[in-house]
N, C-alpha and C. Protein backbone atom coordinates (compact mmCIF):
# COMPACT_ATOMS: atom_id res chain seq x y z
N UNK A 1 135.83 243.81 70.74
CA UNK A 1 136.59 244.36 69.63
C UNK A 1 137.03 243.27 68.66
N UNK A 2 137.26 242.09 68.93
CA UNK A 2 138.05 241.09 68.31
C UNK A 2 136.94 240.51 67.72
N UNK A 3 135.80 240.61 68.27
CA UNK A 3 134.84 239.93 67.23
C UNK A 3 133.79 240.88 66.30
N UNK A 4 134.12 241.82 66.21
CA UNK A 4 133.69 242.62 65.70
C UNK A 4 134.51 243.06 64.64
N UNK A 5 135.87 242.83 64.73
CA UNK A 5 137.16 242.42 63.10
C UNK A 5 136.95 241.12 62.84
N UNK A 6 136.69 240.13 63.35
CA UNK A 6 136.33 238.86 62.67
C UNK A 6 135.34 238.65 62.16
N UNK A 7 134.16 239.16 62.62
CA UNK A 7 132.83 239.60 61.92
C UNK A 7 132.95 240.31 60.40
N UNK A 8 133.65 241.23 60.47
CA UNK A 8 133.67 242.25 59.58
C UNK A 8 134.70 241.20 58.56
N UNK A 9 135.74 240.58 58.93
CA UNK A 9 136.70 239.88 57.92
C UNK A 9 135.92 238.73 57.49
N UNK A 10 134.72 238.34 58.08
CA UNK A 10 133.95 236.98 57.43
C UNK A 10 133.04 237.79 56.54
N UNK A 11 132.22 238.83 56.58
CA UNK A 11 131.16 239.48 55.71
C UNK A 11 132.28 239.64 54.32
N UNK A 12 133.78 240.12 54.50
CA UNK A 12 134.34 241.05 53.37
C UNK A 12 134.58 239.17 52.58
N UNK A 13 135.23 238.43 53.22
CA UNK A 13 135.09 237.01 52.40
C UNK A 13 134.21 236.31 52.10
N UNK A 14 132.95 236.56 52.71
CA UNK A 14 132.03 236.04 52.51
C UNK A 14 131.49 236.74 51.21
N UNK A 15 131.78 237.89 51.05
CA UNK A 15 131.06 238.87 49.58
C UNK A 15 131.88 238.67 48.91
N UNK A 16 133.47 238.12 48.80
CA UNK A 16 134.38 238.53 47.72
C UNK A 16 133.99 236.62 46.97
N UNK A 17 133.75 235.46 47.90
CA UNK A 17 133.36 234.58 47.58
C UNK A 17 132.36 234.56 46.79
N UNK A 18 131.16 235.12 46.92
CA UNK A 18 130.14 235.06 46.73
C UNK A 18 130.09 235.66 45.12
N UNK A 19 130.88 236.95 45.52
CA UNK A 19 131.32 237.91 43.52
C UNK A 19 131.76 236.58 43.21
N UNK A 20 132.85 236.00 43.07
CA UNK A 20 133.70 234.93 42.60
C UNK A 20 132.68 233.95 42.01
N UNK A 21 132.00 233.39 42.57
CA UNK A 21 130.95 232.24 42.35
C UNK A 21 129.77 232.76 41.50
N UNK A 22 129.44 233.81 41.41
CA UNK A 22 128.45 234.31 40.58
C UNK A 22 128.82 234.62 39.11
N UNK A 23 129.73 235.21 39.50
CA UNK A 23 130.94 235.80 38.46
C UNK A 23 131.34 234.09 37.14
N UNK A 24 131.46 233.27 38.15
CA UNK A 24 131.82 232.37 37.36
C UNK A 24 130.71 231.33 36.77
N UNK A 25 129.39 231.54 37.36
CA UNK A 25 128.62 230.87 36.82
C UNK A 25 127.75 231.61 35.77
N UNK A 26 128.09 232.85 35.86
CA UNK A 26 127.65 233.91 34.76
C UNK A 26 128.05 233.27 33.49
N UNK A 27 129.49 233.10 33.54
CA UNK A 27 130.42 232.91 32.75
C UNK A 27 130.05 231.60 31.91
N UNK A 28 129.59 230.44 32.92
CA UNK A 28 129.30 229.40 32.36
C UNK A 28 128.03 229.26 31.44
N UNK A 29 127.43 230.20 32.04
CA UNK A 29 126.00 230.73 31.55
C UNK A 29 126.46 230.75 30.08
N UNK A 30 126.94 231.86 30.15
CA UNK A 30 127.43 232.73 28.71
C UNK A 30 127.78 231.86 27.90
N UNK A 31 128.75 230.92 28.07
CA UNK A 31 129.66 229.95 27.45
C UNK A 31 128.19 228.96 26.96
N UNK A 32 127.26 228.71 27.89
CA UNK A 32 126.02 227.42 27.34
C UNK A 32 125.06 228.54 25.87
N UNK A 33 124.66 229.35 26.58
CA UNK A 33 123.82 230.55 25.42
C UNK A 33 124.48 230.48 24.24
N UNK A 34 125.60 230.56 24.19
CA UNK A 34 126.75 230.99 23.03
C UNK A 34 126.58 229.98 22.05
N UNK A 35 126.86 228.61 22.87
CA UNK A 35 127.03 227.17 22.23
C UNK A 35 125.18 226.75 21.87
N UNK A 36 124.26 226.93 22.29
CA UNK A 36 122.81 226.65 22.07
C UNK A 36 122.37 227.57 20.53
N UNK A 37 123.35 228.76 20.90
CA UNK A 37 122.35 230.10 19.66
C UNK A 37 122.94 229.64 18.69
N UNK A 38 124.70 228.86 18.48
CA UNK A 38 125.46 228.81 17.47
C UNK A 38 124.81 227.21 17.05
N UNK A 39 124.13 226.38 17.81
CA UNK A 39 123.71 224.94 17.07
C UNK A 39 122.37 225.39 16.78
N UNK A 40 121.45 226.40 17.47
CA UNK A 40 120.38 226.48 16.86
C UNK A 40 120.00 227.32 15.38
N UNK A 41 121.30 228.52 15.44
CA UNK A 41 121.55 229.01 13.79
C UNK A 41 121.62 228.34 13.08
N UNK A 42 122.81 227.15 13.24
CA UNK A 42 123.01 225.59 12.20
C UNK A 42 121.95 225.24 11.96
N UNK A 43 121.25 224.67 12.50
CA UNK A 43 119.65 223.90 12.00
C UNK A 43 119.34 224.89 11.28
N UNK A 44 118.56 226.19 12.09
CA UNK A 44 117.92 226.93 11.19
C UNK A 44 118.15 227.08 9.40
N UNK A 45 119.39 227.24 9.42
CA UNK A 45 119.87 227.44 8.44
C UNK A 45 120.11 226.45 7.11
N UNK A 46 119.92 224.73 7.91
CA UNK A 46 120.30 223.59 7.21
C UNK A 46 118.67 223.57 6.78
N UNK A 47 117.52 223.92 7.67
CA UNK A 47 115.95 223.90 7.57
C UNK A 47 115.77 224.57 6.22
N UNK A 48 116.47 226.30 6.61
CA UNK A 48 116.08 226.82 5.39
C UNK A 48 116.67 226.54 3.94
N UNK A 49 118.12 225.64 3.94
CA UNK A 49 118.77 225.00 2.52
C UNK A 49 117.47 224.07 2.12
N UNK A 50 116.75 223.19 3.46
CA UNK A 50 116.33 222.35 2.65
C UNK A 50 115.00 222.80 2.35
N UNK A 51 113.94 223.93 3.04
CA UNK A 51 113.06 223.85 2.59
C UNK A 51 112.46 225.05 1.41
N UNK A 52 113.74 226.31 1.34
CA UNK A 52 113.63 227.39 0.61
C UNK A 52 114.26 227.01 -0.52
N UNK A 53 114.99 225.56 -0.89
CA UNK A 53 115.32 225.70 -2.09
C UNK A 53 116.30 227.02 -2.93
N UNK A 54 116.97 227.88 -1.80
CA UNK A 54 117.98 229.01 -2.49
C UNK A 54 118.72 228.54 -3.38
N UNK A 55 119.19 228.79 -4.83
CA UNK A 55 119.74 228.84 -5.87
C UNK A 55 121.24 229.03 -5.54
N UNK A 56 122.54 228.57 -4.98
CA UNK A 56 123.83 228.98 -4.43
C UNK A 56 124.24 230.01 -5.15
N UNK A 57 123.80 230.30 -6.21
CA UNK A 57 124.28 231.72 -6.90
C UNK A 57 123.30 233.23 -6.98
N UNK A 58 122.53 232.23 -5.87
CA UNK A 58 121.48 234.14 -6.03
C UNK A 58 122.09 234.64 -4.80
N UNK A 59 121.00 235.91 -4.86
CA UNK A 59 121.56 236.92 -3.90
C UNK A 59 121.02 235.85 -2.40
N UNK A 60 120.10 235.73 -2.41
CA UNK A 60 119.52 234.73 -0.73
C UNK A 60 120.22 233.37 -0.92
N UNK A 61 120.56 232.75 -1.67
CA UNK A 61 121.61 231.89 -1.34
C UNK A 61 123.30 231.97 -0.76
N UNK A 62 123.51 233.09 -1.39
CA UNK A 62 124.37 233.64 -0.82
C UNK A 62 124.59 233.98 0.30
N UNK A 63 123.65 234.48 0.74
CA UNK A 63 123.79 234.98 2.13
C UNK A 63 123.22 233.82 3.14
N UNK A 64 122.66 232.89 2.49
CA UNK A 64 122.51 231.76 3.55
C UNK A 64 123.42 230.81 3.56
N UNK A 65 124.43 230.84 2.50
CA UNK A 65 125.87 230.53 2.66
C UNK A 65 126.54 231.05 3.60
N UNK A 66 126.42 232.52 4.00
CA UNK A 66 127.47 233.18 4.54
C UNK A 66 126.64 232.53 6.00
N UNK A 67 125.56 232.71 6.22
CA UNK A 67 124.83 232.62 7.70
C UNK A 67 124.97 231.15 8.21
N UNK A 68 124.96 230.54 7.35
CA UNK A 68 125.80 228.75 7.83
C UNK A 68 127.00 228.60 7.68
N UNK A 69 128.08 229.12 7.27
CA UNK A 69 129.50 229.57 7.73
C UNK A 69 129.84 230.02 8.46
N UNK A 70 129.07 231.12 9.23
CA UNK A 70 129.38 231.69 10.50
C UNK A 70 128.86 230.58 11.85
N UNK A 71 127.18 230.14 11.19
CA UNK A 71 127.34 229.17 12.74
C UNK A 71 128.06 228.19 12.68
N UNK A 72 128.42 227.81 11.70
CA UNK A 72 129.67 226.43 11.69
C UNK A 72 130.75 227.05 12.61
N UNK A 73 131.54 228.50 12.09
CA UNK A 73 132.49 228.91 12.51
C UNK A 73 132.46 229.06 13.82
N UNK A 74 130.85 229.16 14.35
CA UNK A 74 130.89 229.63 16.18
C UNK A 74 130.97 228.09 16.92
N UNK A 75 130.30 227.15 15.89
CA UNK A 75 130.06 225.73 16.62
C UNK A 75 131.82 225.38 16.72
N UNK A 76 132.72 225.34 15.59
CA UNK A 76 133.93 224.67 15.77
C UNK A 76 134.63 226.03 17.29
N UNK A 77 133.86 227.11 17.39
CA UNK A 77 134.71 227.73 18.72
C UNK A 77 134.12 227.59 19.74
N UNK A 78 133.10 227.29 20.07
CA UNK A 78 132.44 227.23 21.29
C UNK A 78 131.71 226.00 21.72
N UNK A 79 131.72 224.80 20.24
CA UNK A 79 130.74 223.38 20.48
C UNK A 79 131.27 222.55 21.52
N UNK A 80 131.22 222.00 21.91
CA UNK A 80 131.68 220.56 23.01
C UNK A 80 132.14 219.86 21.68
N UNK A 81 133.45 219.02 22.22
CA UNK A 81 133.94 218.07 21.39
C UNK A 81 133.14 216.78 20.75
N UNK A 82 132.44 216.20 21.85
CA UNK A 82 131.33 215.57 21.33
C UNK A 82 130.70 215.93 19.72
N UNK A 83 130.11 217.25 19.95
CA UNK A 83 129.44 218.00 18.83
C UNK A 83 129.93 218.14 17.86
N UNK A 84 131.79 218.51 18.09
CA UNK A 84 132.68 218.51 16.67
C UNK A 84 132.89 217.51 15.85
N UNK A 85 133.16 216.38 16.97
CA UNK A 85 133.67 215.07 16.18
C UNK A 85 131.61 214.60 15.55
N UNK A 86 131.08 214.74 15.95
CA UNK A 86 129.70 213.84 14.92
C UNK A 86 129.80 215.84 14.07
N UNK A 87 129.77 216.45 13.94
CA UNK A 87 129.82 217.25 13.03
C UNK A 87 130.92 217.06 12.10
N UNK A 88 132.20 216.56 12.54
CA UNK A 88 132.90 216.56 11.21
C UNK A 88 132.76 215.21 10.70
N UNK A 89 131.89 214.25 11.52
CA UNK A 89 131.79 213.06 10.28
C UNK A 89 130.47 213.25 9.58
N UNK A 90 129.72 214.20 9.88
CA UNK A 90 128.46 214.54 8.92
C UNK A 90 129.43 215.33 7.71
N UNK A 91 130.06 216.49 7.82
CA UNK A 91 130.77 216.94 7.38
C UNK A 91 131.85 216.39 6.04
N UNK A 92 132.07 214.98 6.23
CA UNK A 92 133.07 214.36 5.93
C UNK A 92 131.83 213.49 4.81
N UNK A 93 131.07 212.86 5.12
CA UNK A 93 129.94 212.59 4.28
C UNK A 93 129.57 213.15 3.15
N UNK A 94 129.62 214.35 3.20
CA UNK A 94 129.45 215.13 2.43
C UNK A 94 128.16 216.82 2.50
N UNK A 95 128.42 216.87 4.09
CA UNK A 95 127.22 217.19 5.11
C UNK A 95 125.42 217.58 3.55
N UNK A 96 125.39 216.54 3.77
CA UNK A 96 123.82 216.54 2.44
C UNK A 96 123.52 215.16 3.85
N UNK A 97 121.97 215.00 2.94
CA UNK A 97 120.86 213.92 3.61
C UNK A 97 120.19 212.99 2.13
N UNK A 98 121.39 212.64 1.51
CA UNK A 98 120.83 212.43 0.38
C UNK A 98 120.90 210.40 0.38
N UNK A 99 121.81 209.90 1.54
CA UNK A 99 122.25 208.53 1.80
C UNK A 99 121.51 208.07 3.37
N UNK A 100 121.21 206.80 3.70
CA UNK A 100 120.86 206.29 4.73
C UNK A 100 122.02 207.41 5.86
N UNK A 101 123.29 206.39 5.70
CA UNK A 101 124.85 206.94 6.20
C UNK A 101 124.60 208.64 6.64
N UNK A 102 124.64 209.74 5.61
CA UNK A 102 124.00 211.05 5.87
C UNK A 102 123.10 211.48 6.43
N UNK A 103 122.30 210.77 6.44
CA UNK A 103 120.95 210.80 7.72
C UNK A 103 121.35 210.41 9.14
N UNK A 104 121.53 209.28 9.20
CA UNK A 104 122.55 208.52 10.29
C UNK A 104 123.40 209.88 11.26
N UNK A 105 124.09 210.40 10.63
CA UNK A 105 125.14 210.99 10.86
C UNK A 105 124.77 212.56 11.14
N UNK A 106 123.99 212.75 10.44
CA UNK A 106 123.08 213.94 10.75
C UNK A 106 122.18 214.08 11.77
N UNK A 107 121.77 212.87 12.24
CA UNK A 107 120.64 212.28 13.54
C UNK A 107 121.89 212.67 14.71
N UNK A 108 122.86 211.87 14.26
CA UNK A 108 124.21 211.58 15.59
C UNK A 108 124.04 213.16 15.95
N UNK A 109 124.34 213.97 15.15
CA UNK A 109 124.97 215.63 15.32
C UNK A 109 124.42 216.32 16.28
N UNK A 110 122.94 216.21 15.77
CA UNK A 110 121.62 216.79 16.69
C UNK A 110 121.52 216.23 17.57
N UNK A 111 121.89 214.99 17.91
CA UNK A 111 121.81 214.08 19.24
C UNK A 111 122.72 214.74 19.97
N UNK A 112 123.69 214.68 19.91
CA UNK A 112 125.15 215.66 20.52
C UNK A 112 124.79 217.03 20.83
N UNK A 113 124.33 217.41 19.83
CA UNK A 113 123.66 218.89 20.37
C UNK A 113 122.74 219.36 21.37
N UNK A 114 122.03 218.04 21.19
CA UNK A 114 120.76 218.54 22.20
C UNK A 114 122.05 217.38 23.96
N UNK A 115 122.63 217.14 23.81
CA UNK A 115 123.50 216.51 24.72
C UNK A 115 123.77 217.25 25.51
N UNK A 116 124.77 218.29 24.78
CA UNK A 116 125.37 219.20 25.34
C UNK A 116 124.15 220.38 25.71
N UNK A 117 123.65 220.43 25.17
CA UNK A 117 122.85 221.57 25.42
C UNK A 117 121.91 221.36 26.66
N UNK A 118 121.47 220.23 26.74
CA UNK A 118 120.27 219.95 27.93
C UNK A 118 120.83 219.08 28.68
N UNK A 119 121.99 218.40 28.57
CA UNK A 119 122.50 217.41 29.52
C UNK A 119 122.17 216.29 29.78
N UNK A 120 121.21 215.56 30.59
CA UNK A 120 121.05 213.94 30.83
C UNK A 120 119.84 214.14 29.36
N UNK A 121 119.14 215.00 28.99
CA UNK A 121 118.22 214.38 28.60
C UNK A 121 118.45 213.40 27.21
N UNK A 122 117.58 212.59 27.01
CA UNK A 122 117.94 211.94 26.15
C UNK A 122 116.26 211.06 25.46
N UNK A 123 116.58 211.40 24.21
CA UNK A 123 115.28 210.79 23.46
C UNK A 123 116.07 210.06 22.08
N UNK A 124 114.90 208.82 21.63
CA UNK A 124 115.26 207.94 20.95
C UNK A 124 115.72 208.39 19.46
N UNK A 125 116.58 207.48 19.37
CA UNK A 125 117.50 208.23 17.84
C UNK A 125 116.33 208.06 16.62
N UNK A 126 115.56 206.86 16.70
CA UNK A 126 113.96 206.81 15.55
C UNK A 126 113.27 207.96 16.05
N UNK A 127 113.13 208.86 17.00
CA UNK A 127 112.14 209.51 16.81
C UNK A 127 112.59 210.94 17.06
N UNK A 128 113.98 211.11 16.98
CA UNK A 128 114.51 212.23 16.43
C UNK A 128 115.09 212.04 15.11
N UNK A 129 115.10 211.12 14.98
CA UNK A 129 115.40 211.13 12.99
C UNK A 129 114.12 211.26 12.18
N UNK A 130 112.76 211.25 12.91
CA UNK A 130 111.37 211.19 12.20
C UNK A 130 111.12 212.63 12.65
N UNK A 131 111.15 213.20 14.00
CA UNK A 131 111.16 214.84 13.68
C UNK A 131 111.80 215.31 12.89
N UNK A 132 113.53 215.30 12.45
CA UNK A 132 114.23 215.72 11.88
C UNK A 132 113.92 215.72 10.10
N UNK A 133 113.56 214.26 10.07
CA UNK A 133 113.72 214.28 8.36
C UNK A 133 112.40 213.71 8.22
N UNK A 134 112.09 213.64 8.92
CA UNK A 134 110.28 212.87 8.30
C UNK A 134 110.18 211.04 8.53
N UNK A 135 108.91 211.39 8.67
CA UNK A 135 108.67 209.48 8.96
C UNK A 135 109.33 208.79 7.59
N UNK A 136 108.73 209.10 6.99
CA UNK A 136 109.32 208.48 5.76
C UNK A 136 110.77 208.09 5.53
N UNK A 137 111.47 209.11 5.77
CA UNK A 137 112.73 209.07 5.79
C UNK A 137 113.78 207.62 7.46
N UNK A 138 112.89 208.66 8.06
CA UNK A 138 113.18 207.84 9.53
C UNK A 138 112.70 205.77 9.17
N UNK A 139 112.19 205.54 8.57
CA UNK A 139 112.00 204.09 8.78
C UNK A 139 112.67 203.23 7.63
């Protein structure tokens, strides 16, 4: 009898553990997706300023104003601090790619991003500044 309530009291902790731990790595899940979709909107969106040329006063500039305001707005709620602080000194620059410094700083951002996002990995700042902005730019 006695091991057959101790049995039964290890299965009910053993499942309420188990919810708990799933439950919370769901969570962490959620929290990484959130922070990946909100730095990968940013790019997208910095891609399409630079390669669609939108007019800030048309109708598609506009709204690619509004669509890089919102992932800014999700990155400052959900980014890793890392990500904020090289985002607000791109930011502070004058977030453009028009100076060595702005490039620099724009390389840092995406470096941080892909930091947080993938963790140890890590690739060279020349040859994510030559994907990012072009060889030309990169040397």
């Amino acid at each position: 009898m006695n091991t057959a309530v101790f049995s039964l009291i290890g299965l009910v902790v053993g499942a309420v553990l188990q919810f708990l731990f799933t439950r919370h790595l769901d969570n962490k899940k959620h929290q990484r997706d959130l922070r990946a979709k909100a730095y990968s909107d940013y790019l997208q969106c910095v891609s399409e300023h630079a390669n669609l040329g939108h007019q800030k006063n048309s109708t598609e500039g506009r709204q690619l104003g509004a669509k890089t305001a919102d992932a800014k707005c999700r990155i400052s709620l959900y980014g890793a601090p890392a990500v904020i602080s090289a985002f607000a000194s791109f930011e502070r620059l004058g977030a453009a790619m028009n100076t060595n410094e702005q490039c620099s700083a724009f390389t840092d951002m995406v470096a941080a991003m892909r930091q947080d996002t993938l963790g140890s990995s890590s690739v060279a700042q020349a040859d994510l500044e030559a994907v990012l902005l072009g060889v030309r730019r990169a040397t």
